[in-house]
N, C-alpha and C. Protein backbone atom coordinates (compact mmCIF):
# COMPACT_ATOMS: atom_id res chain seq x y z
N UNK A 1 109.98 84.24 146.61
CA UNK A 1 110.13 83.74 145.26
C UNK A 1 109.50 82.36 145.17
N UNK A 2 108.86 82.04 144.39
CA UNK A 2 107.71 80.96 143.84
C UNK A 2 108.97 79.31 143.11
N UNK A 3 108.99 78.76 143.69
CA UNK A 3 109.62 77.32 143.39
C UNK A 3 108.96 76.33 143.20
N UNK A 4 109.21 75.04 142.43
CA UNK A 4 108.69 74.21 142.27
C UNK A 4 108.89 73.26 143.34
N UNK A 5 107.94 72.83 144.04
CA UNK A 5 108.07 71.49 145.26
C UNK A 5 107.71 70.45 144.97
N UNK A 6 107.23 69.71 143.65
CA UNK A 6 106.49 68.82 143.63
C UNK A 6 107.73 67.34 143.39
N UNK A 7 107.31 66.34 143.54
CA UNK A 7 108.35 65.54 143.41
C UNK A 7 109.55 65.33 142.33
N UNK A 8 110.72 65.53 142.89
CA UNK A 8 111.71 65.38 141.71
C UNK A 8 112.07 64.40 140.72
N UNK A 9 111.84 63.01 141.61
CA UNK A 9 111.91 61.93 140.66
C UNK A 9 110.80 61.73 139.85
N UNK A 10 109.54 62.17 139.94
CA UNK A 10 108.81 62.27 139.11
C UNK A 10 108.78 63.14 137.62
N UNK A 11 109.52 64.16 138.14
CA UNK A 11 110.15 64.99 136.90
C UNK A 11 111.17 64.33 135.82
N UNK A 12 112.05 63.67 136.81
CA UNK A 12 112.81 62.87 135.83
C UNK A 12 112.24 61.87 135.14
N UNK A 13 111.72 61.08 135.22
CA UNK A 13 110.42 60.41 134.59
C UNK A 13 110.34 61.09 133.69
N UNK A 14 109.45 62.10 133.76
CA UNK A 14 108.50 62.89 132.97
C UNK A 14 109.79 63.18 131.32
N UNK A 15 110.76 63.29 131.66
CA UNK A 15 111.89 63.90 130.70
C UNK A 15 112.12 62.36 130.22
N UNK A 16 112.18 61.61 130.80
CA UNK A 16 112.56 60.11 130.40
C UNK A 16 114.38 60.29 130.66
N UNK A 17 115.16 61.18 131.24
CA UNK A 17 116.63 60.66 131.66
C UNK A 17 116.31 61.36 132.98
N UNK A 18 117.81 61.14 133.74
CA UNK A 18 117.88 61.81 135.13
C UNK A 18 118.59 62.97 134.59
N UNK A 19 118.11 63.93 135.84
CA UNK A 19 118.43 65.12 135.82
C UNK A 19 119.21 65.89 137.31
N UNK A 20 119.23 64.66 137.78
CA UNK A 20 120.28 64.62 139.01
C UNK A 20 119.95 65.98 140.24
N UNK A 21 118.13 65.72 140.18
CA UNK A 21 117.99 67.02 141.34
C UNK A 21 117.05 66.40 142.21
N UNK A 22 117.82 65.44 143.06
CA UNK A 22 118.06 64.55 144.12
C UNK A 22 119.19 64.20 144.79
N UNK A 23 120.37 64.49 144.07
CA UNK A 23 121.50 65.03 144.16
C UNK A 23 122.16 63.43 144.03
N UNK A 24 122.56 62.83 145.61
CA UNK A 24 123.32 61.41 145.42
C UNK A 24 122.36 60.58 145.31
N UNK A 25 121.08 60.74 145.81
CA UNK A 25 120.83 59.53 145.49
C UNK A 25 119.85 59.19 143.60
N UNK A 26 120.18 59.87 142.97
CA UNK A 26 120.28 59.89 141.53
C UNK A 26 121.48 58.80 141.10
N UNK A 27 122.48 58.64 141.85
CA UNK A 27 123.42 57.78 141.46
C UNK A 27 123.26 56.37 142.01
N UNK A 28 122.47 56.58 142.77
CA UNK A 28 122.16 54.58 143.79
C UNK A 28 121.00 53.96 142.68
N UNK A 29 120.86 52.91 143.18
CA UNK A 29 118.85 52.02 142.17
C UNK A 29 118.43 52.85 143.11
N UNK A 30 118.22 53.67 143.96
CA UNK A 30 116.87 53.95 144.24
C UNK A 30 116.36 54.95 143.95
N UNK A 31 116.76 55.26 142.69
CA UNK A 31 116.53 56.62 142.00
C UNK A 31 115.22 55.83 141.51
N UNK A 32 114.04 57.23 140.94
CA UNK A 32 112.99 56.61 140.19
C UNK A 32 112.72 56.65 139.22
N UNK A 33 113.74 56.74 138.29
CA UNK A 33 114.01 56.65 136.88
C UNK A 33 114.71 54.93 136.78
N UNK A 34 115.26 54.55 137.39
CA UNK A 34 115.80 53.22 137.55
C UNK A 34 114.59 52.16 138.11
N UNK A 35 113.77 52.29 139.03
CA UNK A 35 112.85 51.77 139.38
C UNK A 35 111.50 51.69 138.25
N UNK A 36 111.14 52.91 137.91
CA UNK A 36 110.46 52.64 136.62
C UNK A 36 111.04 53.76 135.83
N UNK A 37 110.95 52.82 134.88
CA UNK A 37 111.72 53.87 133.54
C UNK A 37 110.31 54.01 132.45
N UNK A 38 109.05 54.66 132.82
CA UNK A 38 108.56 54.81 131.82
C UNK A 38 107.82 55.97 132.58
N UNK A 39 107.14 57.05 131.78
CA UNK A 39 106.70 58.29 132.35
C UNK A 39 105.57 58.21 133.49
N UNK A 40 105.13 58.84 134.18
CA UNK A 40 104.36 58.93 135.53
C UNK A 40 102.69 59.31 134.99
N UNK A 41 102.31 58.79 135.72
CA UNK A 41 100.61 58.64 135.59
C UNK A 41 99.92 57.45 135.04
N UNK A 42 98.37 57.73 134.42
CA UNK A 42 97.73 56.60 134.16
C UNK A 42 98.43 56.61 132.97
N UNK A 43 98.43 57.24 132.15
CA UNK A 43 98.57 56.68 130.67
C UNK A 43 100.51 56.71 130.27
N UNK A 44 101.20 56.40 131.01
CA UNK A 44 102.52 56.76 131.15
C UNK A 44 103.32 55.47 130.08
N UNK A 45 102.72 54.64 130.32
CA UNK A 45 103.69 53.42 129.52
C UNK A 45 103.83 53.47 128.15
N UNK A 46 102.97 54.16 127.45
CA UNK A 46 103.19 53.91 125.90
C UNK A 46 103.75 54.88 125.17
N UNK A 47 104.49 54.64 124.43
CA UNK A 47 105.68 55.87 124.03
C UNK A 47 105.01 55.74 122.18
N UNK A 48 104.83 56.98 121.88
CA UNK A 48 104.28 57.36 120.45
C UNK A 48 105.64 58.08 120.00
N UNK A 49 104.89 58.20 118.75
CA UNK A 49 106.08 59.10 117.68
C UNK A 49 105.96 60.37 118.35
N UNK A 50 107.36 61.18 118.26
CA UNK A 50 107.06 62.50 119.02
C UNK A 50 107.18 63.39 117.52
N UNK A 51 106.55 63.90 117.86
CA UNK A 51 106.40 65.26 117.10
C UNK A 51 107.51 66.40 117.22
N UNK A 52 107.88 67.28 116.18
CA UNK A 52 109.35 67.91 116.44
C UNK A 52 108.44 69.30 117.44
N UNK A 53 106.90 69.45 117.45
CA UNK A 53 106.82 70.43 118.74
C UNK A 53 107.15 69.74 120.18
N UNK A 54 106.60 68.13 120.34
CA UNK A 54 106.89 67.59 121.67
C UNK A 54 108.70 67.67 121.86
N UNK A 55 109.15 67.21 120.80
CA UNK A 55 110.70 66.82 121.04
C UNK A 55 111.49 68.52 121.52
N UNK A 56 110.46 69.54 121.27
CA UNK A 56 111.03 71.05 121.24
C UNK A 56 110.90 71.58 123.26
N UNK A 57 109.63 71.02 123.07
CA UNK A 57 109.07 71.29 124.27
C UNK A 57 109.36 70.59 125.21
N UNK A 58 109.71 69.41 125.38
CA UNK A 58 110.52 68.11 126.53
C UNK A 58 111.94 69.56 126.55
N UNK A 59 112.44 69.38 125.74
CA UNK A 59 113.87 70.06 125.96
C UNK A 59 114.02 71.76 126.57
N UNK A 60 112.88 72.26 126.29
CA UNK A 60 112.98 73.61 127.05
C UNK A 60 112.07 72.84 128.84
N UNK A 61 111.31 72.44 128.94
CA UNK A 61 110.82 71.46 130.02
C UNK A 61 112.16 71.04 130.57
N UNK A 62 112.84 70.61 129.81
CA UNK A 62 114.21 69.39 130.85
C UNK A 62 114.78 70.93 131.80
N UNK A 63 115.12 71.76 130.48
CA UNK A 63 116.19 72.80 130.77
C UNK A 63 115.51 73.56 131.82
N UNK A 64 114.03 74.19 132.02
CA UNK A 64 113.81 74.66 132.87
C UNK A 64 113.76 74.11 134.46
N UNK A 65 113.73 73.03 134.26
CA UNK A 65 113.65 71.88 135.80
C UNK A 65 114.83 71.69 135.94
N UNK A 66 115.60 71.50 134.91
CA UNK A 66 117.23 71.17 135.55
C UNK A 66 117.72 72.99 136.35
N UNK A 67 117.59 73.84 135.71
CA UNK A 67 118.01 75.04 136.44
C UNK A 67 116.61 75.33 137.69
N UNK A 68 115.29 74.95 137.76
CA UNK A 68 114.34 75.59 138.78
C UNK A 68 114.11 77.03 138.87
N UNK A 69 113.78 76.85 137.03
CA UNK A 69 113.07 77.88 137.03
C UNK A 69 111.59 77.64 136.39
N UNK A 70 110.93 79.21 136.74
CA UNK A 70 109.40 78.69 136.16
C UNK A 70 109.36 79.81 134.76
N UNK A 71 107.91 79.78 134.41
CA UNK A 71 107.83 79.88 132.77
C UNK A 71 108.20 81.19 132.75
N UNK A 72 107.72 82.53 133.53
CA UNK A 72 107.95 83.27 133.04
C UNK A 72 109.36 84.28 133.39
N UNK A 73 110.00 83.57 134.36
CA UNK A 73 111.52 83.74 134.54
C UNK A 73 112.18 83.05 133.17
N UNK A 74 111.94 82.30 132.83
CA UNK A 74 113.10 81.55 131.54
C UNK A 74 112.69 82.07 130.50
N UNK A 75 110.93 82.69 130.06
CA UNK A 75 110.77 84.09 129.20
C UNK A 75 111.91 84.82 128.83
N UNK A 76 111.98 85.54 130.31
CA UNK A 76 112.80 86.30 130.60
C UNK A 76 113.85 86.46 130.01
N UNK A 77 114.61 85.39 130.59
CA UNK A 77 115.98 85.39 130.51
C UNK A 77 115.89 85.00 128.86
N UNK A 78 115.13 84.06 127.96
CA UNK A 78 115.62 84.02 126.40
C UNK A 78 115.71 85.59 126.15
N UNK A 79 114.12 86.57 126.89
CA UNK A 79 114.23 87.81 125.99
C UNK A 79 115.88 88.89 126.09
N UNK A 80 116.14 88.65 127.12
CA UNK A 80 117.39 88.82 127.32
C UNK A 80 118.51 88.13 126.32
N UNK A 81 118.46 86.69 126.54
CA UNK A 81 119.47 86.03 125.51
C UNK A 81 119.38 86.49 124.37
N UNK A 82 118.23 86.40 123.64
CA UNK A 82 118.04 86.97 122.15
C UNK A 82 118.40 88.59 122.00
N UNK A 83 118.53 89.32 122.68
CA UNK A 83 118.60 90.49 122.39
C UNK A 83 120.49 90.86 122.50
N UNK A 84 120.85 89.69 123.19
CA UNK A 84 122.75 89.75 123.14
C UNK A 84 122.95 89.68 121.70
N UNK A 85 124.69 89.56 121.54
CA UNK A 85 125.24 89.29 119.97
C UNK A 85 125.37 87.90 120.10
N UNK A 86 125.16 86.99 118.71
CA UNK A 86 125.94 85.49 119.13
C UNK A 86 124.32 84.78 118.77
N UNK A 87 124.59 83.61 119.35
CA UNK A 87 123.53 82.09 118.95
C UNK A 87 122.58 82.57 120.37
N UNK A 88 121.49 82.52 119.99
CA UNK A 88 120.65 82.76 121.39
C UNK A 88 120.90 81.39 122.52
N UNK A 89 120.63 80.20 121.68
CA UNK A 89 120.56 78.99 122.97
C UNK A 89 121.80 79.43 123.69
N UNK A 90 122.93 79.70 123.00
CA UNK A 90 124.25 79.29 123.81
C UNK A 90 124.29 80.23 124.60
N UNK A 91 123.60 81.51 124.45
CA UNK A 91 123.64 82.92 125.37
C UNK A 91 122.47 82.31 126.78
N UNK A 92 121.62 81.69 126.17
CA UNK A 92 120.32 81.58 127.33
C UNK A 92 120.96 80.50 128.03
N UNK A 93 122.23 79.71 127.71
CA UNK A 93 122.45 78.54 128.66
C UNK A 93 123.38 79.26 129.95
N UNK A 94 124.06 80.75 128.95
CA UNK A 94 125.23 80.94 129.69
C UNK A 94 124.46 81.43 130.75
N UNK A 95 123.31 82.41 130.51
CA UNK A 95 122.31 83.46 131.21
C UNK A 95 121.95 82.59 132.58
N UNK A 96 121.62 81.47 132.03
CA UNK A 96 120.93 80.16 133.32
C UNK A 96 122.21 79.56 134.13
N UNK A 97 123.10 79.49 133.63
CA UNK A 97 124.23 79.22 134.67
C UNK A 97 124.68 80.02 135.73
N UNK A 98 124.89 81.11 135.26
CA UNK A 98 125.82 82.26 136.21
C UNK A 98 124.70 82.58 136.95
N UNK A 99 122.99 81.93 136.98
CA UNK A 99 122.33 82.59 137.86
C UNK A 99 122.68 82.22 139.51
């Protein structure tokens, strides 16, 4: 099965909060969201108006890195969520937990 390896504190960055998948040391300064708090790469420091597609897309992004999954497993599992009875998010959060 195919996982993401690439650095974690860099992910948190990328979301702009922690996402605590570093486990304790997310809670010390030497987390790298505490060290720099602005997103990773060259053009990382300047924060624009987000757009309600960026603000849509950070949040399915957070949610898929906080559980470690990739794109077309969390497909998945919405096409699943949406097809239950009930609010889809709250079905696709339950779907990603009990995995």
């Amino acid at each position: 099965m195919a996982r993401d390896t690439g650095a974690q504190c860099k992910q948190c960055r990328r979301e702009g909060e922690k996402l605590f998948l570093k486990g304790e040391r997310c809670l010390t300064d030497k987390c790298g969201i505490e060290r720099r708090n602005y997103p990773p790469g060259d053009h990382g420091r300047g924060r624009s108006r987000q757009s309600e597609y960026r603000v849509q897309l950070r949040e399915k992004q957070k949610a898929r890195r906080y559980y470690g999954v990739l794109e077309k497993q969390f497909r998945n599992y919405y096409a699943r969520a949406s097809r239950q009875p009930g609010v889809t998010g709250e079905n696709l959060l339950r779907l990603l937990e009990a995995r």
